[in-house]
C-alpha atoms as a PDB file:
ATOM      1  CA  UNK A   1     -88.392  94.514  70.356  1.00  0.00           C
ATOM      2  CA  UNK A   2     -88.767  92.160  67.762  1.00  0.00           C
ATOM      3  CA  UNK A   3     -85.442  90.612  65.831  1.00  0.00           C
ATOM      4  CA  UNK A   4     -86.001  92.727  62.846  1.00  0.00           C
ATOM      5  CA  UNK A   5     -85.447  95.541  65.184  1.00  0.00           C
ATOM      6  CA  UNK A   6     -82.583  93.855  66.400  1.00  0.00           C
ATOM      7  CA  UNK A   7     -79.334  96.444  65.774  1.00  0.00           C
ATOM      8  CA  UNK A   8     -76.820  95.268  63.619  1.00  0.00           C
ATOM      9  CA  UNK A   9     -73.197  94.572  65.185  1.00  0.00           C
ATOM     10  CA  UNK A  10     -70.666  96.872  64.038  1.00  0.00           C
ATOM     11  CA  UNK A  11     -67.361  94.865  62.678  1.00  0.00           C
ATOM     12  CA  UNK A  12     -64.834  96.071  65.218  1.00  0.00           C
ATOM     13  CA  UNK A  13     -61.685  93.293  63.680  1.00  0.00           C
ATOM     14  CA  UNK A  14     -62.103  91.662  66.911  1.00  0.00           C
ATOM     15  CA  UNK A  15     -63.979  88.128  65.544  1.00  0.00           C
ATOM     16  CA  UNK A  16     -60.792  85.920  65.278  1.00  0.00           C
ATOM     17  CA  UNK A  17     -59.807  84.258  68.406  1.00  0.00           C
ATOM     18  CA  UNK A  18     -56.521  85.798  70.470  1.00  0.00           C
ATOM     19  CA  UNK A  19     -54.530  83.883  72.834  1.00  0.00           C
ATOM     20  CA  UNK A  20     -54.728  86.587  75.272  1.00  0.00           C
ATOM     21  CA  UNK A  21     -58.402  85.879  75.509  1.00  0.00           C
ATOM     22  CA  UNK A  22     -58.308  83.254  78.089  1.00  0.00           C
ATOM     23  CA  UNK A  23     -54.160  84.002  78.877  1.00  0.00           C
ATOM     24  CA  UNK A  24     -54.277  81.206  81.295  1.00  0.00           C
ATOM     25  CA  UNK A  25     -55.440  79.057  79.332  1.00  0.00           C
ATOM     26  CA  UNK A  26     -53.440  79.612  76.238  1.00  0.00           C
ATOM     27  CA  UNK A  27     -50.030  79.517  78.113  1.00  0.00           C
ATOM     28  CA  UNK A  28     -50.557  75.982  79.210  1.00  0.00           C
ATOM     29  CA  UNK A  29     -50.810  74.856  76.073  1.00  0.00           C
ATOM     30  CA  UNK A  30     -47.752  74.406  73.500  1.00  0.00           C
ATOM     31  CA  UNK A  31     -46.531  77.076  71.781  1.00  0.00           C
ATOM     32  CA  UNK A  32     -45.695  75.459  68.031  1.00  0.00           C
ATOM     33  CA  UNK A  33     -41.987  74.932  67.582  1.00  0.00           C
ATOM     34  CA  UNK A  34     -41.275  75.276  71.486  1.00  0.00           C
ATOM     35  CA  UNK A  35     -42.505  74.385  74.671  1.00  0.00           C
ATOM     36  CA  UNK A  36     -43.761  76.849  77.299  1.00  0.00           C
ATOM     37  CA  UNK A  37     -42.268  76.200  80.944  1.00  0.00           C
ATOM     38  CA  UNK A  38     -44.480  75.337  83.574  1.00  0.00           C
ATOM     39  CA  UNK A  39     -42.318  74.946  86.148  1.00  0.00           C
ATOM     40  CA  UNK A  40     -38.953  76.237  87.779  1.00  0.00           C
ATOM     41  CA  UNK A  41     -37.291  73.306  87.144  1.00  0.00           C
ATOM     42  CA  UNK A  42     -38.505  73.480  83.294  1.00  0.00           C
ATOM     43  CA  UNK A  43     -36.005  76.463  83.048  1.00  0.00           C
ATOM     44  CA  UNK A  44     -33.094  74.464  83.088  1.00  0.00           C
ATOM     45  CA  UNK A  45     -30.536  76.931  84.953  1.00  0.00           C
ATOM     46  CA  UNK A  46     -26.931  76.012  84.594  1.00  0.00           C
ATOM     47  CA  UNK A  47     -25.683  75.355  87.810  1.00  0.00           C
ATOM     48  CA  UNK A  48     -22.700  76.704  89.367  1.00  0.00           C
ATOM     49  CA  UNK A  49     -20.171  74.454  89.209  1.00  0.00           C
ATOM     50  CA  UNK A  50     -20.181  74.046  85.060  1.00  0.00           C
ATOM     51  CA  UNK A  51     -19.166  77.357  84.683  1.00  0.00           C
ATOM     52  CA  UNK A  52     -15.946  77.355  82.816  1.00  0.00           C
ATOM     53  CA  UNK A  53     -12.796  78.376  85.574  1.00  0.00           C
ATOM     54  CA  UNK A  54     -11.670  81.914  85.560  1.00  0.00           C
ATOM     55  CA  UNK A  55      -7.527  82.405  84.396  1.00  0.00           C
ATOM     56  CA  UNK A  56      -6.364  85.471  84.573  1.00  0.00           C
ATOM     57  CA  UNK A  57      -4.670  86.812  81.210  1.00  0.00           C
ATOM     58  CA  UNK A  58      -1.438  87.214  81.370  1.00  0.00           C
ATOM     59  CA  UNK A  59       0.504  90.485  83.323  1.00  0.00           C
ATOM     60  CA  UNK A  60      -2.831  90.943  84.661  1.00  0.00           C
ATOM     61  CA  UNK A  61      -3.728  91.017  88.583  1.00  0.00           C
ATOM     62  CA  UNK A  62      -6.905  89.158  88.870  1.00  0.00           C
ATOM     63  CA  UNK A  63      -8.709  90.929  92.271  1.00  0.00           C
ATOM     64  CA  UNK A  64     -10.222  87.914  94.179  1.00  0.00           C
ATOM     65  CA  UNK A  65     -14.121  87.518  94.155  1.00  0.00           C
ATOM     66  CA  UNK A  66     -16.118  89.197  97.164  1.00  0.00           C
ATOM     67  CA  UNK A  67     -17.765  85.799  97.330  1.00  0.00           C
ATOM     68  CA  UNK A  68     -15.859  83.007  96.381  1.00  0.00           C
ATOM     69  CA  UNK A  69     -16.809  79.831  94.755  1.00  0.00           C
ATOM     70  CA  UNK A  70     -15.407  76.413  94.501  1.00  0.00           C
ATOM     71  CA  UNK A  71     -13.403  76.903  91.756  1.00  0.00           C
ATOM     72  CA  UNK A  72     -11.868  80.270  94.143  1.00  0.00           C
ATOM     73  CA  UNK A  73     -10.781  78.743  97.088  1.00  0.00           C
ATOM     74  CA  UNK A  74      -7.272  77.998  95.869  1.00  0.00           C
ATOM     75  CA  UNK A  75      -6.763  80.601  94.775  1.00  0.00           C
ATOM     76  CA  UNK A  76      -3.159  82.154  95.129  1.00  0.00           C
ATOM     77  CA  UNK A  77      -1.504  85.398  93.758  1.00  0.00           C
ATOM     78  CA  UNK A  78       1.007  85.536  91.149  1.00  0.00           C
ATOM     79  CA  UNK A  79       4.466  85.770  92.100  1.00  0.00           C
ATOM     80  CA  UNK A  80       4.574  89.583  91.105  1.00  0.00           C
ATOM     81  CA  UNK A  81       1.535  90.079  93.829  1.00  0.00           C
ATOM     82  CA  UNK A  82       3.302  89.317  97.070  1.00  0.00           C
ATOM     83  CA  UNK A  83       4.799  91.880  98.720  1.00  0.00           C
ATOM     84  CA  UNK A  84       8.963  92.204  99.316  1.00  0.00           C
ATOM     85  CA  UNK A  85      10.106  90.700 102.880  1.00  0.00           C
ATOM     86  CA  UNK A  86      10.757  92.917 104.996  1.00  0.00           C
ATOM     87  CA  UNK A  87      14.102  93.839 105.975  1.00  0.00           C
ATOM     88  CA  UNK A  88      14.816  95.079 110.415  1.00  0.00           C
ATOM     89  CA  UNK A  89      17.894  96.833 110.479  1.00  0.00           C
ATOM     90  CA  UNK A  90      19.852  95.997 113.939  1.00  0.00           C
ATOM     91  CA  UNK A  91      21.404  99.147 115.541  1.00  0.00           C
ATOM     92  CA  UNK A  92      24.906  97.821 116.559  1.00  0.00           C
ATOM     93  CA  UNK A  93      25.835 101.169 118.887  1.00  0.00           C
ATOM     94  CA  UNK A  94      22.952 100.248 121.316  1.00  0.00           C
ATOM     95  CA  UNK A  95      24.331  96.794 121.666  1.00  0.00           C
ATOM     96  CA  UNK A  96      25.262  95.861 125.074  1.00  0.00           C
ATOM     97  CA  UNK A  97      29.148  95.694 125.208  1.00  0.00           C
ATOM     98  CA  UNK A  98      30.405  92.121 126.926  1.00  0.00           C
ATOM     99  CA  UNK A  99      33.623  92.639 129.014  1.00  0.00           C
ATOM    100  CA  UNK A 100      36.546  91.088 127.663  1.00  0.00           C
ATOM    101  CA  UNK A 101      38.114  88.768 130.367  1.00  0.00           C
ATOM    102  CA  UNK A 102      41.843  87.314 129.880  1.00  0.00           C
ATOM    103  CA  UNK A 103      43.037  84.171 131.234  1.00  0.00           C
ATOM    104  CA  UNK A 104      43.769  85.371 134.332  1.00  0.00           C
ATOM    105  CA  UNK A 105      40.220  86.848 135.160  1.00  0.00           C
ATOM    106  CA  UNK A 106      39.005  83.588 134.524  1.00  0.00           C
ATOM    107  CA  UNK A 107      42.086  81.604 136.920  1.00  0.00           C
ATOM    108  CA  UNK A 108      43.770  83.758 139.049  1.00  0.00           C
ATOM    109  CA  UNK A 109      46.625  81.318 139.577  1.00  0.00           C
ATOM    110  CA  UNK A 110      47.487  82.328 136.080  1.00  0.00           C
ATOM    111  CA  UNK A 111      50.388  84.966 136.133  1.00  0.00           C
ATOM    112  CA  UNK A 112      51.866  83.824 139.278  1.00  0.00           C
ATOM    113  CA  UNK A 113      55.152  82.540 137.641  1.00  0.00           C
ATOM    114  CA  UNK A 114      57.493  81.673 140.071  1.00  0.00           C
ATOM    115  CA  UNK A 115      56.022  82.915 143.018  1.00  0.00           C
ATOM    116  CA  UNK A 116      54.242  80.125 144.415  1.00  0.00           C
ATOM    117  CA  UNK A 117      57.574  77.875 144.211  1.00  0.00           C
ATOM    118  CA  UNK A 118      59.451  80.725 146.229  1.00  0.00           C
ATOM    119  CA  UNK A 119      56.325  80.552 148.384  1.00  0.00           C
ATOM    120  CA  UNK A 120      57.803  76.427 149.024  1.00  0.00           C
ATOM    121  CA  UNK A 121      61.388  77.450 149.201  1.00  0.00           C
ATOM    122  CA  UNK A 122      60.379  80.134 151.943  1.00  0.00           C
ATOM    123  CA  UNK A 123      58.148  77.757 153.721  1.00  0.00           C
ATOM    124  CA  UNK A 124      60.694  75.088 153.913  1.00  0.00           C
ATOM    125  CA  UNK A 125      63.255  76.529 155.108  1.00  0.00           C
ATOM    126  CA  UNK A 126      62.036  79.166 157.672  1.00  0.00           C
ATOM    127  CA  UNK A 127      59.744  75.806 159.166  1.00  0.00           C
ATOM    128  CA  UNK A 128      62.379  73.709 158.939  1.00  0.00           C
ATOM    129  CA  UNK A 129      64.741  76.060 160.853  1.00  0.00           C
ATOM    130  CA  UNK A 130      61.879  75.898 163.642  1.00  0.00           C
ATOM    131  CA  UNK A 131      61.183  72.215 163.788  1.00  0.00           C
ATOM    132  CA  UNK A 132      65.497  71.469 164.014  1.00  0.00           C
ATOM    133  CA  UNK A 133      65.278  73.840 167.002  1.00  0.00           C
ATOM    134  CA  UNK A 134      62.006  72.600 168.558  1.00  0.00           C
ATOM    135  CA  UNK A 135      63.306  68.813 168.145  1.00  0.00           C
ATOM    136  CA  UNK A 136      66.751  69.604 169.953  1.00  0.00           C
ATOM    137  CA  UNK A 137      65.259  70.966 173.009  1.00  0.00           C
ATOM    138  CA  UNK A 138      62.844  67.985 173.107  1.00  0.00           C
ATOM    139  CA  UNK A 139      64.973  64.972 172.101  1.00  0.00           C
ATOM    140  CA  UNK A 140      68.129  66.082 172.418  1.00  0.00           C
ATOM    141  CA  UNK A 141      69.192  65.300 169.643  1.00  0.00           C
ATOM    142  CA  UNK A 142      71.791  67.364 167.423  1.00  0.00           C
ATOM    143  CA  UNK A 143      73.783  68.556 170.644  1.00  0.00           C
ATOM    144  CA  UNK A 144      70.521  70.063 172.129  1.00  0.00           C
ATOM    145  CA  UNK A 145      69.270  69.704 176.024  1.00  0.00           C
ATOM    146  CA  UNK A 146      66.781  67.852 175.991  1.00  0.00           C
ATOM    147  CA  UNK A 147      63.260  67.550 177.756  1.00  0.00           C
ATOM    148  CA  UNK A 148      65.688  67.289 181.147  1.00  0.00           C
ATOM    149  CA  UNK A 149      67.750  69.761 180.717  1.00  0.00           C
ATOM    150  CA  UNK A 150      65.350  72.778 178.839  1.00  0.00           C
ATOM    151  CA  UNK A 151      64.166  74.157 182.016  1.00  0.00           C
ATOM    152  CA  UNK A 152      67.190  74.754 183.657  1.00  0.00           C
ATOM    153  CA  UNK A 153      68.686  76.283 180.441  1.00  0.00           C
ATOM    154  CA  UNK A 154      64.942  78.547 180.398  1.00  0.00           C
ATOM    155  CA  UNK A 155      66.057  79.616 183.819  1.00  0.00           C
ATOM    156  CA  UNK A 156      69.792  80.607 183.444  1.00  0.00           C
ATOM    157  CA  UNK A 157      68.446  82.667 180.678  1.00  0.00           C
ATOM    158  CA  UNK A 158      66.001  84.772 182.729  1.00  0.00           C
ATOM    159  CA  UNK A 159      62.839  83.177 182.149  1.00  0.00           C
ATOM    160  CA  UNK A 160      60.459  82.830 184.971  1.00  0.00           C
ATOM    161  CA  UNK A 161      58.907  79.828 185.587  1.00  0.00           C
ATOM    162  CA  UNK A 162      60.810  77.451 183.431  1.00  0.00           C
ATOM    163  CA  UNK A 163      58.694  74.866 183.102  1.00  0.00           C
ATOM    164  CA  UNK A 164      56.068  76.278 181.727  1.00  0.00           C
ATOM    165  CA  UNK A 165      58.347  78.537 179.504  1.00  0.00           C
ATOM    166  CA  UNK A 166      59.770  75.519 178.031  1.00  0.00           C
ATOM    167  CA  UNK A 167      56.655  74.028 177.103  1.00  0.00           C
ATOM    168  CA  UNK A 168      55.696  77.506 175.365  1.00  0.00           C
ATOM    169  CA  UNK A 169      59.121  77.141 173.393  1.00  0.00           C
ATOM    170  CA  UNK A 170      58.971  73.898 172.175  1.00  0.00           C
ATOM    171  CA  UNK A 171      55.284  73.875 171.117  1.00  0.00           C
ATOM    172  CA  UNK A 172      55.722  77.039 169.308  1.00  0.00           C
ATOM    173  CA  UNK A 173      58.812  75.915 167.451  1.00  0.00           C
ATOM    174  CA  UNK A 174      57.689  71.955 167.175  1.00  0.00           C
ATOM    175  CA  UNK A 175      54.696  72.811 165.697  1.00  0.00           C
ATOM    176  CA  UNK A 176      54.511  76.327 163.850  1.00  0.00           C
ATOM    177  CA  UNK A 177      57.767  74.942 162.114  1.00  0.00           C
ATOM    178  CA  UNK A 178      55.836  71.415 160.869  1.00  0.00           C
ATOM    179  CA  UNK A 179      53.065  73.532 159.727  1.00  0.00           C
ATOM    180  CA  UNK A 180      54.801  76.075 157.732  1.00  0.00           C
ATOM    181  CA  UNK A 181      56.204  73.020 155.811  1.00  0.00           C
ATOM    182  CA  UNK A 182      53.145  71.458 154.756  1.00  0.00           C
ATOM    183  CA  UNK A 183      51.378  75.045 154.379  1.00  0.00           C
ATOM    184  CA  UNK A 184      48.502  73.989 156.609  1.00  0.00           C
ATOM    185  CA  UNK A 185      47.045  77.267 158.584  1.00  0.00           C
ATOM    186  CA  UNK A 186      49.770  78.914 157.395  1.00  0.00           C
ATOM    187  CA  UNK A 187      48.998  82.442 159.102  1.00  0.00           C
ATOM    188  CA  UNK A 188      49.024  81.230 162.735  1.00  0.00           C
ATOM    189  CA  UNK A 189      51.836  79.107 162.341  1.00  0.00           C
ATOM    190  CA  UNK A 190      53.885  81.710 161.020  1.00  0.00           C
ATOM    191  CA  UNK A 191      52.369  84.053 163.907  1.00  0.00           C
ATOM    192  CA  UNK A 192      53.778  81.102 166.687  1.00  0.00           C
ATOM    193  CA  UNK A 193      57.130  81.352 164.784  1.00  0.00           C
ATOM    194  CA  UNK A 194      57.156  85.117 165.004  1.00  0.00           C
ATOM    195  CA  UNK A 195      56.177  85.526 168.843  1.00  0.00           C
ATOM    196  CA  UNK A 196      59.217  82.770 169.432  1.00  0.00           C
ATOM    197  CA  UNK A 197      61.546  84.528 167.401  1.00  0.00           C
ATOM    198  CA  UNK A 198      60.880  87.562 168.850  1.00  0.00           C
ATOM    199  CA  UNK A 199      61.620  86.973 172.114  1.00  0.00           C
ATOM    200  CA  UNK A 200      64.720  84.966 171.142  1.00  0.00           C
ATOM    201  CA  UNK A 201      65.601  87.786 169.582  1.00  0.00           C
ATOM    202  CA  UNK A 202      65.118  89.900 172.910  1.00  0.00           C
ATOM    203  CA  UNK A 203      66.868  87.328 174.991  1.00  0.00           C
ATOM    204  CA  UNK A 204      70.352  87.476 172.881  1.00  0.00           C
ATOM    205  CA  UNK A 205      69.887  90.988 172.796  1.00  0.00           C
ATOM    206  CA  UNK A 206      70.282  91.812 176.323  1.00  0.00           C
ATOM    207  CA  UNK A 207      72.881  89.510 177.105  1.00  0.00           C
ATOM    208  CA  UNK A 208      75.248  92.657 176.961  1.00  0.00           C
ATOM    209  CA  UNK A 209      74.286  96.069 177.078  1.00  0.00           C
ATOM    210  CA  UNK A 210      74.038  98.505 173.787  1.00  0.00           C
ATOM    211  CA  UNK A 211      72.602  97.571 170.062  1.00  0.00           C
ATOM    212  CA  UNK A 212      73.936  93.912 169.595  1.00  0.00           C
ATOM    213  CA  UNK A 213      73.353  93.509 166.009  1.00  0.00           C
ATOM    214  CA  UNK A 214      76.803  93.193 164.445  1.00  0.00           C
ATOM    215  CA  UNK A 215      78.351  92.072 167.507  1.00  0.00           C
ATOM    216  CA  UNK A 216      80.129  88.280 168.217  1.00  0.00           C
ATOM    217  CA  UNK A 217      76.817  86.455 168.692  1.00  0.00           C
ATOM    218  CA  UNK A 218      74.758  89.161 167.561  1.00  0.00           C
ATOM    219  CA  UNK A 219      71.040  89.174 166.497  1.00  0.00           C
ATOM    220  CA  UNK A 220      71.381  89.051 162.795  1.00  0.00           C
ATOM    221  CA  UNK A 221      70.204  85.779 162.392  1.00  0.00           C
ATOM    222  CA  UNK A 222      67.247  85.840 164.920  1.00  0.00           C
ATOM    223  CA  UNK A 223      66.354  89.242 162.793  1.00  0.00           C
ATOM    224  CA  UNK A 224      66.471  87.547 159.700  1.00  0.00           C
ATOM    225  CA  UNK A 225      64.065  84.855 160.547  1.00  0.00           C
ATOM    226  CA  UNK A 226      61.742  87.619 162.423  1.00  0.00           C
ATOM    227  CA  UNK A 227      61.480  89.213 158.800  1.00  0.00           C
ATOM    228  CA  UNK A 228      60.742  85.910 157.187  1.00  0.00           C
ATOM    229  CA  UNK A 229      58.359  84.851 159.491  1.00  0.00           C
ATOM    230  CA  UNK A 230      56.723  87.856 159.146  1.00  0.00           C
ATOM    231  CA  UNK A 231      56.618  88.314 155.439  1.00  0.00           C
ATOM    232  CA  UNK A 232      54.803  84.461 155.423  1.00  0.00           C
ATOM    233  CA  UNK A 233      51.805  85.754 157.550  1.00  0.00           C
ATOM    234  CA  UNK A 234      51.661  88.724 155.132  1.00  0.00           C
ATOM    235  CA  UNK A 235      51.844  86.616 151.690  1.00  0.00           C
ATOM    236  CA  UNK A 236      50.426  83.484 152.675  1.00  0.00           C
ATOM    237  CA  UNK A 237      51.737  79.943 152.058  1.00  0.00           C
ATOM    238  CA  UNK A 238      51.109  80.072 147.494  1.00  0.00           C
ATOM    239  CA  UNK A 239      48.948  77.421 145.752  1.00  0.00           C
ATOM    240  CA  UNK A 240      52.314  74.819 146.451  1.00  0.00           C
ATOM    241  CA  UNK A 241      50.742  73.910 150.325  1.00  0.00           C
ATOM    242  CA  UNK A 242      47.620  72.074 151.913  1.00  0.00           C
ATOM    243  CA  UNK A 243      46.097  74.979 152.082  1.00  0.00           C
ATOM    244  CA  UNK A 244      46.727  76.321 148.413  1.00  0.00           C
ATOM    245  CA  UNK A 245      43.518  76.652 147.126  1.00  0.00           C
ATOM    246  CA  UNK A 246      41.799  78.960 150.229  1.00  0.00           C
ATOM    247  CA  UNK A 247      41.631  82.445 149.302  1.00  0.00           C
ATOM    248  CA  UNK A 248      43.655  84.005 151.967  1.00  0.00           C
ATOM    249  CA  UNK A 249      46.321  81.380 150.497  1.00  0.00           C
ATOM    250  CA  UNK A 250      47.238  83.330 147.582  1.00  0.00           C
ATOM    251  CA  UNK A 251      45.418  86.438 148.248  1.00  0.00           C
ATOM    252  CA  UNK A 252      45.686  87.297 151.708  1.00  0.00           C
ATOM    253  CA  UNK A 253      44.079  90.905 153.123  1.00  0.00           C
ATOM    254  CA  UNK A 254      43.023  92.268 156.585  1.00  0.00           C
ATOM    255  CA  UNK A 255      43.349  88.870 158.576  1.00  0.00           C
ATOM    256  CA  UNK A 256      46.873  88.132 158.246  1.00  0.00           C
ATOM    257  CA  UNK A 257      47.532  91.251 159.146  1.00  0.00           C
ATOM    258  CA  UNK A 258      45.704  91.061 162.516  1.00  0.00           C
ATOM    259  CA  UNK A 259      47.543  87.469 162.818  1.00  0.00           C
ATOM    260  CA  UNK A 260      50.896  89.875 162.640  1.00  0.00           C
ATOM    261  CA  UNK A 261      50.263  92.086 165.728  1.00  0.00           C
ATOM    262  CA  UNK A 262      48.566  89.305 167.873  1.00  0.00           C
ATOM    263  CA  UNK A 263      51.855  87.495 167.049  1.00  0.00           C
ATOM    264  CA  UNK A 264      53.989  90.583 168.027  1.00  0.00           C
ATOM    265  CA  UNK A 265      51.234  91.226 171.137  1.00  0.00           C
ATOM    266  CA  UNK A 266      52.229  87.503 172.301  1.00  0.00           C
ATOM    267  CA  UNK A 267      55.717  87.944 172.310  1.00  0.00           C
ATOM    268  CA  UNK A 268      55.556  91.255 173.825  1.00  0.00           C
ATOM    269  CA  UNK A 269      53.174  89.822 176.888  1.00  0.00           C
ATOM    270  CA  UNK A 270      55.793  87.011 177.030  1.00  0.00           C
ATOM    271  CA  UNK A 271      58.705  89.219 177.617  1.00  0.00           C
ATOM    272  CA  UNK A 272      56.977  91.377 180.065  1.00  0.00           C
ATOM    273  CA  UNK A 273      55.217  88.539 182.310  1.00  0.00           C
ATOM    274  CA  UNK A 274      58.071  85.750 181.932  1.00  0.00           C
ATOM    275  CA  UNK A 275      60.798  87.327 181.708  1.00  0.00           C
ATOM    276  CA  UNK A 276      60.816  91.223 182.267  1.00  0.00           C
ATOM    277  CA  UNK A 277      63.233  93.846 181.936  1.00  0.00           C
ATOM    278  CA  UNK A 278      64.377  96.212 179.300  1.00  0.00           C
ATOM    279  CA  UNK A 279      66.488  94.601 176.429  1.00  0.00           C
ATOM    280  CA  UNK A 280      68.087  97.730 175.400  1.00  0.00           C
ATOM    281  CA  UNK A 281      69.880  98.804 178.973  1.00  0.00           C
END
């Protein structure tokens, strides 16, 4: 085919160049009035940071971001967000109730009053009685017989071996009457006291026959210091004695009584094995 045969091209509008002809091409080159970006760093984000800090508005409840930034992590609620305190109520009927103690709970010498002194008084006397006796029969002093003369008074009185009855006596009186005065084992001097008495008490009662209580010479006074004697083994010597602050002192319970019929068991054995007979015939 020769060029004169050569077909004519048809206009089609599509002779004037495009940019999207070669795309690549055209987008590296500058766009007039602006500049294309190549790169990421030619897009010039705004980083975090400059963005302005969010304030709530106010009466508003701002709701914290699910992911918090730098300009979150003080972040605090308003006042009106926290919640009330709460408030435990305390239920006073399942309290546990505390005893009320008194004074004398806590000191049981409180509330004695005058007892303890009488305690003294008692003491005093009833071993003083005692250790008069005792020291007459041993000294001779006062009138009494003396060491010398105390076993043959034993023996005109019915008492079987003498010697060893006088010992007996004047131990018994000597010393149970010394230690009721100080209030020093107070229970078994009062029982030595009592087993003497006793059979002093037996001894003036059968010098005649019949009751001889109210008689010339009777046995009032050897009754009356039976009863005391007794009644200190029972009560105990108070808080005025050596032996004042010992339990059975000012509270005494089973083992003074026990003390009381060995005491009455002594004299009784005394009377039977020294000196026999019946007092009352």
């Amino acid at each position: 085919m020769t060029d004169a045969e050569e077909p004519k091209k048809v206009p089609t509008g599509r002779d004037a160049s495009s940019p999207f002809d070669e795309p690549t091409e055209q987008l590296s080159r500058p766009v007039a009035g602006r500049t294309i970006p190549e790169t990421d760093d030619d897009l010039n984000p705004v980083p975090t940071e400059q963005l302005p800090v969010y304030r709530p508005r106010e009466g508003e409840v701002p709701r914290p971001p699910s992911q918090p930034t730098e300009a979150y992590t003080a972040y605090t609620p308003p006042p009106t967000a926290v919640p009330p305190a709460r408030v435990e109520t305390v239920r006073t009927d399942t309290a546990p109730q505390v005893p009320a103690y008194s004074k004398r709970d806590l000191d049981p010498g409180l509330g004695r009053g005058t007892l303890d002194l009488g305690l003294l008084i008692l003491r005093i006397t009833v071993g003083g009685l005692f250790l008069f006796h005792g020291l007459q029969k041993l000294t001779g002093w006062w009138g009494g017989p003396g060491l010398d003369k105390m076993p043959d008074m034993v023996e005109h009185l019915g008492w079987k071996q003498p010697q060893i009855s006088s010992v007996l006596l004047m131990v018994g009186e000597i010393g149970g009457g010394a230690l009721l005065i100080l209030g020093l084992a107070t229970p078994l001097a009062a029982g030595a006291v009592l087993a003497v008495i006793i059979d002093a008490w037996l001894v003036r009662q059968a010098a005649a026959p019949g009751l001889q209580f109210t008689a010339p010479g009777g046995v009032e006074y050897e009754t009356m210091l039976v009863a005391a004697s007794a009644s200190l083994i029972l009560t105990g010597p108070g808080r005025i004695a050596v032996d004042g602050g010992r339990g059975w002192a000012t509270r005494p319970y089973v083992g003074s009584f026990v003390v009381l019929l060995i005491a009455i068991a002594a004299a009784a054995c005394m009377w039977i094995f020294m000196h026999g007979g019946n007092p009352f015939i």
